[in-house]
PDB file of N, CA and C in Angstrom:
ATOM      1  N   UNK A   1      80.749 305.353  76.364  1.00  0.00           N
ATOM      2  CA  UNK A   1      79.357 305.656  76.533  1.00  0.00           C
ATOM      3  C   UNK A   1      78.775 304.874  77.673  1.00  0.00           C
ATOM      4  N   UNK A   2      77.686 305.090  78.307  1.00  0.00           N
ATOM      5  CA  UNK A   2      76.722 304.645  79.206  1.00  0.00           C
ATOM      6  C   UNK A   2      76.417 303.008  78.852  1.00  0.00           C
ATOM      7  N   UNK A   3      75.995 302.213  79.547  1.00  0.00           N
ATOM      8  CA  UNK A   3      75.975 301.025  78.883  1.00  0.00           C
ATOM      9  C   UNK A   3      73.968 301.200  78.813  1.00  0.00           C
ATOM     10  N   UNK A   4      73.810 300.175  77.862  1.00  0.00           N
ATOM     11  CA  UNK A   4      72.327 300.156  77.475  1.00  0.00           C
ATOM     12  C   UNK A   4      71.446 299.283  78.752  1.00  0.00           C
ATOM     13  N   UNK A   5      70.137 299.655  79.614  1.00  0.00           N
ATOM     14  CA  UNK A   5      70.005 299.021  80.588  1.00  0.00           C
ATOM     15  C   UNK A   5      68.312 298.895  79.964  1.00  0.00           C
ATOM     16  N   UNK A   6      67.749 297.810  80.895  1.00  0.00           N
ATOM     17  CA  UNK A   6      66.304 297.408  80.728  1.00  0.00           C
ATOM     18  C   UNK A   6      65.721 298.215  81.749  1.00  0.00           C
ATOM     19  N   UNK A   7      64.252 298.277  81.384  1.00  0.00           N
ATOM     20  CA  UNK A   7      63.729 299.160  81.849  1.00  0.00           C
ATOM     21  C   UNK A   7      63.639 298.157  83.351  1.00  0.00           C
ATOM     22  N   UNK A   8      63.611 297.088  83.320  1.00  0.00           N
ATOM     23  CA  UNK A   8      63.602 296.387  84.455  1.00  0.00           C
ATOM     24  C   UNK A   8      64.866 296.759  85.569  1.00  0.00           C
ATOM     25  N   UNK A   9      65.438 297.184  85.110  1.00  0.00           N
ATOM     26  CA  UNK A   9      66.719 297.750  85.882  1.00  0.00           C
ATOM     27  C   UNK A   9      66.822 298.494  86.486  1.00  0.00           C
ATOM     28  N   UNK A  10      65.355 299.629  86.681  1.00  0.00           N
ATOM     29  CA  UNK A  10      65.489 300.565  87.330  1.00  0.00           C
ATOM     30  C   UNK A  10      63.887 300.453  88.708  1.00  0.00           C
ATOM     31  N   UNK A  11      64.722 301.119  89.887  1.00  0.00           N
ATOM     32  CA  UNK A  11      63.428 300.726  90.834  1.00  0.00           C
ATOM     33  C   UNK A  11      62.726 301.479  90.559  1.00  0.00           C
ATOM     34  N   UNK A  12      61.387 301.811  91.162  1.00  0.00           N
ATOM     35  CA  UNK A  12      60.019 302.574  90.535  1.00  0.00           C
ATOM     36  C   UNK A  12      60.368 303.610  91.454  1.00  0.00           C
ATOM     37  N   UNK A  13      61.795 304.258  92.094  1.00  0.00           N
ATOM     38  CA  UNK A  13      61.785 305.570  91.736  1.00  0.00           C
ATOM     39  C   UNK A  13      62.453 305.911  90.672  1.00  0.00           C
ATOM     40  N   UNK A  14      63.127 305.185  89.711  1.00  0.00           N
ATOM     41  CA  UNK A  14      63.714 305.878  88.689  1.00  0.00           C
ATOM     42  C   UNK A  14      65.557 305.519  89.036  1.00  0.00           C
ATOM     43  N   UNK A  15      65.422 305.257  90.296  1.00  0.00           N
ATOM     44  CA  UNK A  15      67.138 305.189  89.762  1.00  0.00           C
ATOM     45  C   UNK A  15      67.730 303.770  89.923  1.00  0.00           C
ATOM     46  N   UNK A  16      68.961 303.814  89.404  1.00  0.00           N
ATOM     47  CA  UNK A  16      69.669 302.139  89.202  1.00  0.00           C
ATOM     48  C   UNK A  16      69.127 301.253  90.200  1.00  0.00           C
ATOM     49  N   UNK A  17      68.960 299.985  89.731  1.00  0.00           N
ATOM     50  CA  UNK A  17      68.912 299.302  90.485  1.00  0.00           C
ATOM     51  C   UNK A  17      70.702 298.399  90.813  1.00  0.00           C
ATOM     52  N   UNK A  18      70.836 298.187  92.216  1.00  0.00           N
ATOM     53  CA  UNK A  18      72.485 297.696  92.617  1.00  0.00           C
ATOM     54  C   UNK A  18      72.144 295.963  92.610  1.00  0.00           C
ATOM     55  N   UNK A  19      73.338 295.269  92.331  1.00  0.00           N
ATOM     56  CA  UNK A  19      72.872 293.796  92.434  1.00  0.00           C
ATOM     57  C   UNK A  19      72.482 293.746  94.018  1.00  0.00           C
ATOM     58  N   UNK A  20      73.173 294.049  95.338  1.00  0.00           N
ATOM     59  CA  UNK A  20      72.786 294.001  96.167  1.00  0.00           C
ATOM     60  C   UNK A  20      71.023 294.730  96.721  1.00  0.00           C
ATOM     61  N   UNK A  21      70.878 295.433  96.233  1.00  0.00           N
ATOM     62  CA  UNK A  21      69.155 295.561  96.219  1.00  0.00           C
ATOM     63  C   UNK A  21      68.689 294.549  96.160  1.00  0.00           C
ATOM     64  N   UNK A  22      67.832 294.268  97.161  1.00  0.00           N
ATOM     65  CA  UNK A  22      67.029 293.035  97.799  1.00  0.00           C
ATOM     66  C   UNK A  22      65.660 293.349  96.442  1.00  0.00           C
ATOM     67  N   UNK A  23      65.414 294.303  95.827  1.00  0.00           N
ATOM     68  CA  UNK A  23      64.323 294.156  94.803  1.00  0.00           C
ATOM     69  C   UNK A  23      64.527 294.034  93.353  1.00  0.00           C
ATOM     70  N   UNK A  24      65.854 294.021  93.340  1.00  0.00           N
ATOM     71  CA  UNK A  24      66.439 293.568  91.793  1.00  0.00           C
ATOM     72  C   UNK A  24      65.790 292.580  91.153  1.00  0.00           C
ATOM     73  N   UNK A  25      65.563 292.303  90.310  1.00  0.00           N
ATOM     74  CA  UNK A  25      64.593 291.354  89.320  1.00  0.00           C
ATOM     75  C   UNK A  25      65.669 290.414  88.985  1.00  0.00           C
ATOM     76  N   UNK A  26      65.250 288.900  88.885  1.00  0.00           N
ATOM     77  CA  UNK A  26      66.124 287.737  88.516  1.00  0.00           C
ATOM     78  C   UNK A  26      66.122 287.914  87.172  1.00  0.00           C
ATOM     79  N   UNK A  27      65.288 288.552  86.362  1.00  0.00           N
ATOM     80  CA  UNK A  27      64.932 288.528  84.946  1.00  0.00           C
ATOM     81  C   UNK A  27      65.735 289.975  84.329  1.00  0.00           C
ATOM     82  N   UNK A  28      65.862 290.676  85.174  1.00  0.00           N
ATOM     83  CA  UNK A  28      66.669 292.230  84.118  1.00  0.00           C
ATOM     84  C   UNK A  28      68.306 291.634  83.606  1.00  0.00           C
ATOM     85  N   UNK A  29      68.227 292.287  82.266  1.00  0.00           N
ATOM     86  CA  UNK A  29      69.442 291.620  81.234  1.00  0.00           C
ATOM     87  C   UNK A  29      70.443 292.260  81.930  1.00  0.00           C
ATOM     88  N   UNK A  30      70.724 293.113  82.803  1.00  0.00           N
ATOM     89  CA  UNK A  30      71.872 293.692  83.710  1.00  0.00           C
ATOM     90  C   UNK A  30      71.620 294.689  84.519  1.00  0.00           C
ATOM     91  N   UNK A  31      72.482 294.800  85.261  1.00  0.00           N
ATOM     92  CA  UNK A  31      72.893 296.083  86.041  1.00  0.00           C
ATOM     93  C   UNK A  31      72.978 297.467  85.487  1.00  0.00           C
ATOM     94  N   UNK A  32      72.359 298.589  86.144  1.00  0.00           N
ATOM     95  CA  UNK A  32      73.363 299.667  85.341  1.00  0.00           C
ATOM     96  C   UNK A  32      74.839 299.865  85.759  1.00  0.00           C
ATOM     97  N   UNK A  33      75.188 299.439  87.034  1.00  0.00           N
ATOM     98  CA  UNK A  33      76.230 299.648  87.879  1.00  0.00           C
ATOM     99  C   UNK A  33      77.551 298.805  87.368  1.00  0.00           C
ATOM    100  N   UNK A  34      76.637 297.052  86.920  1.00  0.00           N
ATOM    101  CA  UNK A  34      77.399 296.371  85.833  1.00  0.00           C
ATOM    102  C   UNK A  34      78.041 296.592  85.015  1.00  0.00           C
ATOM    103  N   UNK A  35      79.724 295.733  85.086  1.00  0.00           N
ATOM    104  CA  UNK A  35      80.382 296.395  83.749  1.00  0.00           C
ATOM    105  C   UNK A  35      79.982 295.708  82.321  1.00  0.00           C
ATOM    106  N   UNK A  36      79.896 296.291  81.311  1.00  0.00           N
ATOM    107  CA  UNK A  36      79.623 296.138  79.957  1.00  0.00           C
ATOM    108  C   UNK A  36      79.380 294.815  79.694  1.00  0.00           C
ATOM    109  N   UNK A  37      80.302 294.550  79.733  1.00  0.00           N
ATOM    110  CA  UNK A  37      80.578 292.921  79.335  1.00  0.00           C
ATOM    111  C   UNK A  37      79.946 291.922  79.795  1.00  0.00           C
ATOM    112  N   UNK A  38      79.283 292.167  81.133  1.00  0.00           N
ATOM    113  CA  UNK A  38      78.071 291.094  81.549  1.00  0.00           C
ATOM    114  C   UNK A  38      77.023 291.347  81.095  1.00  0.00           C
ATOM    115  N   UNK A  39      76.724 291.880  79.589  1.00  0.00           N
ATOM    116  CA  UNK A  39      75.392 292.309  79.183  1.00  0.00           C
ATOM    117  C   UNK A  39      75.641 291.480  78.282  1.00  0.00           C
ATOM    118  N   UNK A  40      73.909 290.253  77.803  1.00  0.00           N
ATOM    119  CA  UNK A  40      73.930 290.156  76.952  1.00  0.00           C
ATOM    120  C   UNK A  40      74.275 291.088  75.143  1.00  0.00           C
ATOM    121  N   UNK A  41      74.306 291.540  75.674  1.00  0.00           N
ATOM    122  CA  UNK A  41      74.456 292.968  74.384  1.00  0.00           C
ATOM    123  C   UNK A  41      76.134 292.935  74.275  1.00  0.00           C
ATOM    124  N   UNK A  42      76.779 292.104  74.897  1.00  0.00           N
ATOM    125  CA  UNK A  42      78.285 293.057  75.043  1.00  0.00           C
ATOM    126  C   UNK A  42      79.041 292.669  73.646  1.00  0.00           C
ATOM    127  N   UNK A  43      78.558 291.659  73.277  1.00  0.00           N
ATOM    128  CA  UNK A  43      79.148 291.121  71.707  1.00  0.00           C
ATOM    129  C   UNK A  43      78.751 292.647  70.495  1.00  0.00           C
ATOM    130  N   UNK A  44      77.208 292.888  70.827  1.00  0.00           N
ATOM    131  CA  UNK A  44      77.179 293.930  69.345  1.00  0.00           C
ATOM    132  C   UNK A  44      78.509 294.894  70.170  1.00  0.00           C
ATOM    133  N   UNK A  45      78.285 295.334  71.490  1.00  0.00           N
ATOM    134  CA  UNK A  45      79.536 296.301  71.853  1.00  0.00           C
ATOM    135  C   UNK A  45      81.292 296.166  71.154  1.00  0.00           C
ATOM    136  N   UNK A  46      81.221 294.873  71.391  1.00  0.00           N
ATOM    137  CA  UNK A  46      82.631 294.472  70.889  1.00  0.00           C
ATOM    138  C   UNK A  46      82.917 294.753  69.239  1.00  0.00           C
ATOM    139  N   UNK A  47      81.640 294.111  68.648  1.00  0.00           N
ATOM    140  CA  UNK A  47      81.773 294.377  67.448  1.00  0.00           C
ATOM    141  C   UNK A  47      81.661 295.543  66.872  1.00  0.00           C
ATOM    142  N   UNK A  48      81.100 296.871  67.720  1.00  0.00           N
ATOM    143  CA  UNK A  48      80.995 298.254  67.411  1.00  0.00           C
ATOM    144  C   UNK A  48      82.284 298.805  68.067  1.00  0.00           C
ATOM    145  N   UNK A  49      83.103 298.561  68.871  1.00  0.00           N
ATOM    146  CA  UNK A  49      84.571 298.832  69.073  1.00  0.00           C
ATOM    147  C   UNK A  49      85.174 298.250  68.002  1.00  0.00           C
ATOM    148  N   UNK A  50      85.016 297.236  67.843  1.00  0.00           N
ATOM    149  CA  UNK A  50      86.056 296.742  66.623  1.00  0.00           C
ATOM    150  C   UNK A  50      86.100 296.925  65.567  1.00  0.00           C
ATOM    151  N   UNK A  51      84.759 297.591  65.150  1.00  0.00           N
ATOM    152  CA  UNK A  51      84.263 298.230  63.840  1.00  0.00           C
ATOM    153  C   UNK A  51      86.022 298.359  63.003  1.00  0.00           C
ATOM    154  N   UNK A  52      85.631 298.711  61.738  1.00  0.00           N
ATOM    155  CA  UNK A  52      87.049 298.936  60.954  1.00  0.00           C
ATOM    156  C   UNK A  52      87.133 300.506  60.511  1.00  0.00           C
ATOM    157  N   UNK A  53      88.323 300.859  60.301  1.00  0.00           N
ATOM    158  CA  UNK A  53      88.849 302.214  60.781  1.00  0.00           C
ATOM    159  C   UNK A  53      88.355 302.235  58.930  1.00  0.00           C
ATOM    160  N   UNK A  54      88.075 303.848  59.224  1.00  0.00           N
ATOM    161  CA  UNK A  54      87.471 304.507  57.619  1.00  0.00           C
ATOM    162  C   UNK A  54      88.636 304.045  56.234  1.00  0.00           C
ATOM    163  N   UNK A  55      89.850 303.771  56.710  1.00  0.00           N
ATOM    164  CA  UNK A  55      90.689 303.606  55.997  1.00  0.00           C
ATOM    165  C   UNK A  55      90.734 302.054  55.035  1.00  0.00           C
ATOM    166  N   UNK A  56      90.457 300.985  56.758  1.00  0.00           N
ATOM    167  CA  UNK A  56      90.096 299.508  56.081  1.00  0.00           C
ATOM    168  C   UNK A  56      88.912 299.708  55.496  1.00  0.00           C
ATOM    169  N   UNK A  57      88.119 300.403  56.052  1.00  0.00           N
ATOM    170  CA  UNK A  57      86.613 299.927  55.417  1.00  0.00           C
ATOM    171  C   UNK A  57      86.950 300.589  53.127  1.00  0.00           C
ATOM    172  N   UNK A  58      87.714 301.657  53.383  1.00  0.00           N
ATOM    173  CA  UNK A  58      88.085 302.454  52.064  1.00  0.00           C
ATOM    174  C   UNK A  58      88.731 300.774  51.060  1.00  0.00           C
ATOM    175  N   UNK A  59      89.660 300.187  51.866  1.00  0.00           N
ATOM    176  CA  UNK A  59      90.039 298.857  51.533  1.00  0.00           C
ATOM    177  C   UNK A  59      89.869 298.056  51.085  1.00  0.00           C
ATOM    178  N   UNK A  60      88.652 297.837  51.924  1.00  0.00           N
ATOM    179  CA  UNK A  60      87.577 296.627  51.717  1.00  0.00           C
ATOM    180  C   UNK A  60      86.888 297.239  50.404  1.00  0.00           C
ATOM    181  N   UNK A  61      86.504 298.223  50.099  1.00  0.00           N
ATOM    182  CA  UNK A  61      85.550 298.765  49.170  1.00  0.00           C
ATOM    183  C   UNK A  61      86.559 298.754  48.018  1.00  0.00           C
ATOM    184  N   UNK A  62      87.487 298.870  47.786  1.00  0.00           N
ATOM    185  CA  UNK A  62      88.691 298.390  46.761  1.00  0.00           C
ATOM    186  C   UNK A  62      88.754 297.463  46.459  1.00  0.00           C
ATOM    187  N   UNK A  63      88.889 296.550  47.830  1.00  0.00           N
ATOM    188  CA  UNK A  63      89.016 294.745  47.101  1.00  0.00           C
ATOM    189  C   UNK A  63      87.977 294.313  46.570  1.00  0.00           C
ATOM    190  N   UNK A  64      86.508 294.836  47.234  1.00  0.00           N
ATOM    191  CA  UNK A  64      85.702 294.458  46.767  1.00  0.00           C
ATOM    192  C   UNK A  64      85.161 294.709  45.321  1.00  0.00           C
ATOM    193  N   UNK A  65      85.557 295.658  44.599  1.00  0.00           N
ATOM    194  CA  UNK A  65      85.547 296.552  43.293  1.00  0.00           C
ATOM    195  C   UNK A  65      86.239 296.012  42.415  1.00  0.00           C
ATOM    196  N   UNK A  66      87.405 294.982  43.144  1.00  0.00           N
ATOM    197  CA  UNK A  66      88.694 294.255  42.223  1.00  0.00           C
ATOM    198  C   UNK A  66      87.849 292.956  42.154  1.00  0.00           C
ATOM    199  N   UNK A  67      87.465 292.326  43.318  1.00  0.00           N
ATOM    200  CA  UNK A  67      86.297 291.551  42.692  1.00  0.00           C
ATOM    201  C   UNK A  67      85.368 291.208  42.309  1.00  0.00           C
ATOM    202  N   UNK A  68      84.723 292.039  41.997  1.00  0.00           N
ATOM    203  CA  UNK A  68      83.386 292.749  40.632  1.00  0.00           C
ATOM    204  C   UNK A  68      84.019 292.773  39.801  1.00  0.00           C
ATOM    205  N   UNK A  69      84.772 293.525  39.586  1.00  0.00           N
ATOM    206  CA  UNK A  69      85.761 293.906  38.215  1.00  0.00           C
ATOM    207  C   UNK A  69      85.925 292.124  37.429  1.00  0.00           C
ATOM    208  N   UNK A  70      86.837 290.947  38.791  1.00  0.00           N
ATOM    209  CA  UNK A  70      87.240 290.057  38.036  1.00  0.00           C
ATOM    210  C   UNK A  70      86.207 288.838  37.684  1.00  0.00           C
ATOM    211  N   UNK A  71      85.068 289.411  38.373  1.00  0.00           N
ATOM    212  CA  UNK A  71      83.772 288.496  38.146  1.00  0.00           C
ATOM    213  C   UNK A  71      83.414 288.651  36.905  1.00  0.00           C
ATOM    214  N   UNK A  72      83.208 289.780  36.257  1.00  0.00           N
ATOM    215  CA  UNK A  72      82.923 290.421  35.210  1.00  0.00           C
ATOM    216  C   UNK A  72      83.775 289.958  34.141  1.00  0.00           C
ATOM    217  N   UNK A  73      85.092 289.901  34.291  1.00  0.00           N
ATOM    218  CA  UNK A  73      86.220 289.408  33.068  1.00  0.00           C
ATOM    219  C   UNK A  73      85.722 287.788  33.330  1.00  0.00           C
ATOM    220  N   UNK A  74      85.586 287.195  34.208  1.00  0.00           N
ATOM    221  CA  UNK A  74      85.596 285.692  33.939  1.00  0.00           C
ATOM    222  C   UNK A  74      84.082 285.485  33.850  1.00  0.00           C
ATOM    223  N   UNK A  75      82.950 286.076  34.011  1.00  0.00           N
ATOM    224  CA  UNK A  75      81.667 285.795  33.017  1.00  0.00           C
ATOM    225  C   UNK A  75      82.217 285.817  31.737  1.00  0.00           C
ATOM    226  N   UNK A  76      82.899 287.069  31.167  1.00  0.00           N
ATOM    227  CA  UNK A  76      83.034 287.589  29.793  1.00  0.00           C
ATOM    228  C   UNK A  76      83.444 286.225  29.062  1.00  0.00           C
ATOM    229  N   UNK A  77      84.928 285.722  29.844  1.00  0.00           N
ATOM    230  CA  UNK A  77      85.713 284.805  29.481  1.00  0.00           C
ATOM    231  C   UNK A  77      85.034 282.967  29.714  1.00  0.00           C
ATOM    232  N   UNK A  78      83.728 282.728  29.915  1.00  0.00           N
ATOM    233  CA  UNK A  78      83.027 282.106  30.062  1.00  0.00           C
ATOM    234  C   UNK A  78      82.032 282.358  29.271  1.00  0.00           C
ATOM    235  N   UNK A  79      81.608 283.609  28.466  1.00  0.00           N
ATOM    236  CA  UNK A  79      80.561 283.350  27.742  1.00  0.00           C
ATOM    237  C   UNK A  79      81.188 282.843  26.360  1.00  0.00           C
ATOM    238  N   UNK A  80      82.452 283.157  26.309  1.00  0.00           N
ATOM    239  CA  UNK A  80      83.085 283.231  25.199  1.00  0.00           C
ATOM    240  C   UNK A  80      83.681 281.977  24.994  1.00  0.00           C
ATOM    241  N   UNK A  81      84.003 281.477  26.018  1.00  0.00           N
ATOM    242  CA  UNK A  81      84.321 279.615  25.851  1.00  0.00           C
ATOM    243  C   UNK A  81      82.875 278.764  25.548  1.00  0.00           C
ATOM    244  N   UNK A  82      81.990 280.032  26.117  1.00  0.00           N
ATOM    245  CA  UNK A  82      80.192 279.189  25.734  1.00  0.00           C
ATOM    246  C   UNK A  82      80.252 278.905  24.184  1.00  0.00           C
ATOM    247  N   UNK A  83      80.350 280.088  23.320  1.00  0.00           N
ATOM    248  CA  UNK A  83      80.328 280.410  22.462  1.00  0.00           C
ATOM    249  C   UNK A  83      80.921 279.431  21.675  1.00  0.00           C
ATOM    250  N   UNK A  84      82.283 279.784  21.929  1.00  0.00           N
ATOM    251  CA  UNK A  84      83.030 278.502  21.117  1.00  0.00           C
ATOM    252  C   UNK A  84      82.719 277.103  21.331  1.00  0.00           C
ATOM    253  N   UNK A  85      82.383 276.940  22.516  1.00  0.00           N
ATOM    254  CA  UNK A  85      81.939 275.327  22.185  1.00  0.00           C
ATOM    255  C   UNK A  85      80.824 274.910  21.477  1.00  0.00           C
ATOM    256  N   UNK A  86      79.471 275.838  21.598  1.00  0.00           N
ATOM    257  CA  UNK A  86      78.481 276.083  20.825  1.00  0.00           C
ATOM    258  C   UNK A  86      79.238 276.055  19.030  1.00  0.00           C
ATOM    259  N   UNK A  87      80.044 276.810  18.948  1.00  0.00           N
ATOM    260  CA  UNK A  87      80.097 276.621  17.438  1.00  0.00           C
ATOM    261  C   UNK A  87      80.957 275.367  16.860  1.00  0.00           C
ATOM    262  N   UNK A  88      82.303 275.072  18.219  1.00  0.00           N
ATOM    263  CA  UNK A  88      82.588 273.893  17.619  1.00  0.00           C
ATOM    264  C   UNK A  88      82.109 272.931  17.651  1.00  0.00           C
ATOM    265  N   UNK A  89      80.526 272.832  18.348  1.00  0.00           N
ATOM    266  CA  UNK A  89      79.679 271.405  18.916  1.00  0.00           C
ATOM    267  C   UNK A  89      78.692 271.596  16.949  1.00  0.00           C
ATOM    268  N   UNK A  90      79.056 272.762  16.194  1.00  0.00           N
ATOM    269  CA  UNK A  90      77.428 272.683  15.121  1.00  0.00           C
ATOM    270  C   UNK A  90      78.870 272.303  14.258  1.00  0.00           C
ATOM    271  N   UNK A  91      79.672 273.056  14.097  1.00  0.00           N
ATOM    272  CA  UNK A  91      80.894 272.581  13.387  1.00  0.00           C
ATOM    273  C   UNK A  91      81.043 270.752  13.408  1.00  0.00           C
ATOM    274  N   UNK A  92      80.946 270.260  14.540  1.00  0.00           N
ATOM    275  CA  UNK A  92      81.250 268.863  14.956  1.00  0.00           C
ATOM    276  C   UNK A  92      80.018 268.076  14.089  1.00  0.00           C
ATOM    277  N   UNK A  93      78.905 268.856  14.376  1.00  0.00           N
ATOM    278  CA  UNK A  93      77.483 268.431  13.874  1.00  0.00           C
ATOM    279  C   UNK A  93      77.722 268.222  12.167  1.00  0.00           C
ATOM    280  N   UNK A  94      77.770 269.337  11.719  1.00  0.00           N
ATOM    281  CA  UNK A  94      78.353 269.179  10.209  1.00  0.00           C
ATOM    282  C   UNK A  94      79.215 268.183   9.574  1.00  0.00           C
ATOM    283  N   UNK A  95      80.491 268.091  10.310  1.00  0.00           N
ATOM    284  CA  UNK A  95      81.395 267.422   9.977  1.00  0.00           C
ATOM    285  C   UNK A  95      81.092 265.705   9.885  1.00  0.00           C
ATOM    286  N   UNK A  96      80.081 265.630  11.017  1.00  0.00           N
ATOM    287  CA  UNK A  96      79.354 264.344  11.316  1.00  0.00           C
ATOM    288  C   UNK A  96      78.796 264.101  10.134  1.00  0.00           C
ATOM    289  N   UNK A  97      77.711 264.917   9.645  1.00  0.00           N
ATOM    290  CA  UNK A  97      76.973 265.004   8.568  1.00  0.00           C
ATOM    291  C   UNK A  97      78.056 264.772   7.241  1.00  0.00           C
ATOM    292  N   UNK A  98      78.544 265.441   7.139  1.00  0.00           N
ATOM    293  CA  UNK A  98      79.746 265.345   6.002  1.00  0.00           C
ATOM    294  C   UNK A  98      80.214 263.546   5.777  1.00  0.00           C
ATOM    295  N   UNK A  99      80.497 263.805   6.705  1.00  0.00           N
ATOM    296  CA  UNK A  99      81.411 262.123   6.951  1.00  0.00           C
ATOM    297  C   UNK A  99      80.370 260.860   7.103  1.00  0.00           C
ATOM    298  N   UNK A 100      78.754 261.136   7.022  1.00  0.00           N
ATOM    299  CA  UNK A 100      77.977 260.136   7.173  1.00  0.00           C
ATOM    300  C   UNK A 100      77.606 260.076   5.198  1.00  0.00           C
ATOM    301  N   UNK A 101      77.319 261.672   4.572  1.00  0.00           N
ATOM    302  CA  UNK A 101      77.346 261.867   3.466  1.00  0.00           C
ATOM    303  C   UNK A 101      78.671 260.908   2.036  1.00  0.00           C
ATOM    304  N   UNK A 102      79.575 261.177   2.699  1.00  0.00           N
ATOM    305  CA  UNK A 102      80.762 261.163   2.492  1.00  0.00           C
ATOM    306  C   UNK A 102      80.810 259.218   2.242  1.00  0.00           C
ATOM    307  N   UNK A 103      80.626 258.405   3.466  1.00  0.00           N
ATOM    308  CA  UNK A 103      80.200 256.969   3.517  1.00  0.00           C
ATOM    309  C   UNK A 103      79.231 256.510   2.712  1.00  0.00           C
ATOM    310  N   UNK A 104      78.503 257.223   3.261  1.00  0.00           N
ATOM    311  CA  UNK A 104      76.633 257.005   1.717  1.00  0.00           C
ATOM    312  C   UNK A 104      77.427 256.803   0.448  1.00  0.00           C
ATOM    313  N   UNK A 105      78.220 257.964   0.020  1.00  0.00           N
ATOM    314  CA  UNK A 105      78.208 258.147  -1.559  1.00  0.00           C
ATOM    315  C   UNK A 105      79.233 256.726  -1.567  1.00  0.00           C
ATOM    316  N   UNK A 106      80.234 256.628  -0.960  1.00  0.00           N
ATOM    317  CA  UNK A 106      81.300 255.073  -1.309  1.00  0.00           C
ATOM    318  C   UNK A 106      80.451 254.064  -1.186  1.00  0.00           C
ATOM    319  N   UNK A 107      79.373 253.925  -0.444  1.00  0.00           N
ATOM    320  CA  UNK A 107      78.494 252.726  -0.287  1.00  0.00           C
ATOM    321  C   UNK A 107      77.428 252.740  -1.707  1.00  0.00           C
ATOM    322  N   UNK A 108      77.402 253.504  -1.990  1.00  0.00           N
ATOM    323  CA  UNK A 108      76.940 253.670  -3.203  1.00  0.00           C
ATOM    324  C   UNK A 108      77.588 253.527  -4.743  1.00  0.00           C
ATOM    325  N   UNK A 109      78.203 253.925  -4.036  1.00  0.00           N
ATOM    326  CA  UNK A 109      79.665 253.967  -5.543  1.00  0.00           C
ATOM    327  C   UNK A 109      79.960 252.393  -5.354  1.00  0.00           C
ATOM    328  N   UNK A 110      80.154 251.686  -4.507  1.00  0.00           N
ATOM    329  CA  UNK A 110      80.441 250.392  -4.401  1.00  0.00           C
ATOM    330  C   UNK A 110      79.470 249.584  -5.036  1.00  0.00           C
ATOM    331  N   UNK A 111      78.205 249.474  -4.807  1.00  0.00           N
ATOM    332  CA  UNK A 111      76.938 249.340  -4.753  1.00  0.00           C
ATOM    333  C   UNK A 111      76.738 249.135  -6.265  1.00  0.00           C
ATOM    334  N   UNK A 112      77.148 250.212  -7.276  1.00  0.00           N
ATOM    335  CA  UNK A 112      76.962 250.467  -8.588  1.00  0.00           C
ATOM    336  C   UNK A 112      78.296 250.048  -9.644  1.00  0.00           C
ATOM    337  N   UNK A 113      79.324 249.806  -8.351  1.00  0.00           N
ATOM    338  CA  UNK A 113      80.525 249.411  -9.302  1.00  0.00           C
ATOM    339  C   UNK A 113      80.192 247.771  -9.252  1.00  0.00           C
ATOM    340  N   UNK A 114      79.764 247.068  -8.031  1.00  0.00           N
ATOM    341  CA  UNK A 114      79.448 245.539  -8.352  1.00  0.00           C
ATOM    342  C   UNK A 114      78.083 245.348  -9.191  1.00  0.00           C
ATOM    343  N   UNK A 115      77.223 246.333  -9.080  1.00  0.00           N
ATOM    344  CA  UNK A 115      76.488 246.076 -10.535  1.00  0.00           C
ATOM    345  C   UNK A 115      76.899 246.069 -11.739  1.00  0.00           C
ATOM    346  N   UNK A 116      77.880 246.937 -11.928  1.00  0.00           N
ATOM    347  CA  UNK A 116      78.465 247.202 -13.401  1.00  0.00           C
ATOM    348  C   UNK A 116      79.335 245.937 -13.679  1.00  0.00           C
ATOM    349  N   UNK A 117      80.147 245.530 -12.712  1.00  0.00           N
ATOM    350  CA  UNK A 117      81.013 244.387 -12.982  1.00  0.00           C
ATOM    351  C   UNK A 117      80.013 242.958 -12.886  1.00  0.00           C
ATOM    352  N   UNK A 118      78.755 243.028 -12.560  1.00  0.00           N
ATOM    353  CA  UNK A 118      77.681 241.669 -12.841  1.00  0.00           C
ATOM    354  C   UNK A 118      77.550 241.726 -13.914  1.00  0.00           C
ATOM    355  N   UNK A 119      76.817 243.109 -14.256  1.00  0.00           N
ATOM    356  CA  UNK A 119      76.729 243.562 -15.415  1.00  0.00           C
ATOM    357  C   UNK A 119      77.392 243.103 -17.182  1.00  0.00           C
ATOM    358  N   UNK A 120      78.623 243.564 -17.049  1.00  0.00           N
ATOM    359  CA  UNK A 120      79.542 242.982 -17.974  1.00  0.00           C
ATOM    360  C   UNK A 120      79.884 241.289 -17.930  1.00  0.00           C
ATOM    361  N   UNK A 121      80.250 241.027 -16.505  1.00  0.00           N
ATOM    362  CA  UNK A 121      80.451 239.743 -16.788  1.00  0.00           C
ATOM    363  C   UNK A 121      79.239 239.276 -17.489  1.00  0.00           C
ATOM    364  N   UNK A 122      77.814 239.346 -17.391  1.00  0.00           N
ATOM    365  CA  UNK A 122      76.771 238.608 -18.293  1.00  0.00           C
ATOM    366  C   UNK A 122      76.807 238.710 -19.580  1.00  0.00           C
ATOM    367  N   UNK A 123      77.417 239.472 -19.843  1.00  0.00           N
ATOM    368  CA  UNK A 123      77.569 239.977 -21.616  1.00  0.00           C
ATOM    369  C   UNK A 123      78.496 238.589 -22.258  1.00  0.00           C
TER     370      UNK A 123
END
């Protein structure tokens, strides 16, 4: 294709301006006569040649689908380790409770067995 030129590029009759034209502007982004590549612009050019063929881009839209797909299994597999730690953290909670319950009653049972043995010995 034609390369893209500034309107500064052209003399005020309308046609190209040549670098050798004594009225060329220090300021126009190029030549029309200029090859491509001395245009600031020549990078989007490169990157629109290099574009990816319908086939990679088909590719890319695959891999990318494989990783949605595995984002999706490892949320799943992350809510589900949520889960379980959530229940073994109330499980843990309980068991705490149990085992503080569990101490109470021997501290108690102790508590009432050295009364009982004051107890008798006074008799």
């Amino acid at each position: 294709g034609s390369p893209l030129v500034a309107r500064s590029d052209f003399s005020p009759s309308g046609s190209p301006r040549h670098a050798s034209s004594p009225d060329s502007p220090a300021g126009s982004f190029f030549l029309a006569q200029a090859p491509l590549l001395s245009s600031p612009f020549s990078g989007c050019s490169e990157l629109l040649r290099a574009a990816p063929e319908p086939q990679r881009i088909a590719e890319l839209k695959e891999r990318l689908q494989q990783l949605e797909n595995e984002s999706r299994e490892l949320k799943a597999v992350i809510s589900t380790k949520d889960g379980i730690i959530r229940t073994l953290g109330a499980q843990l909670c309980a068991a705490e409770a149990a085992a503080d319950v569990v101490v109470m009653k021997d501290t108690v049972i102790r508590e009432l067995e050295t009364e009982l043995e004051m107890t008798r010995d006074r008799k």
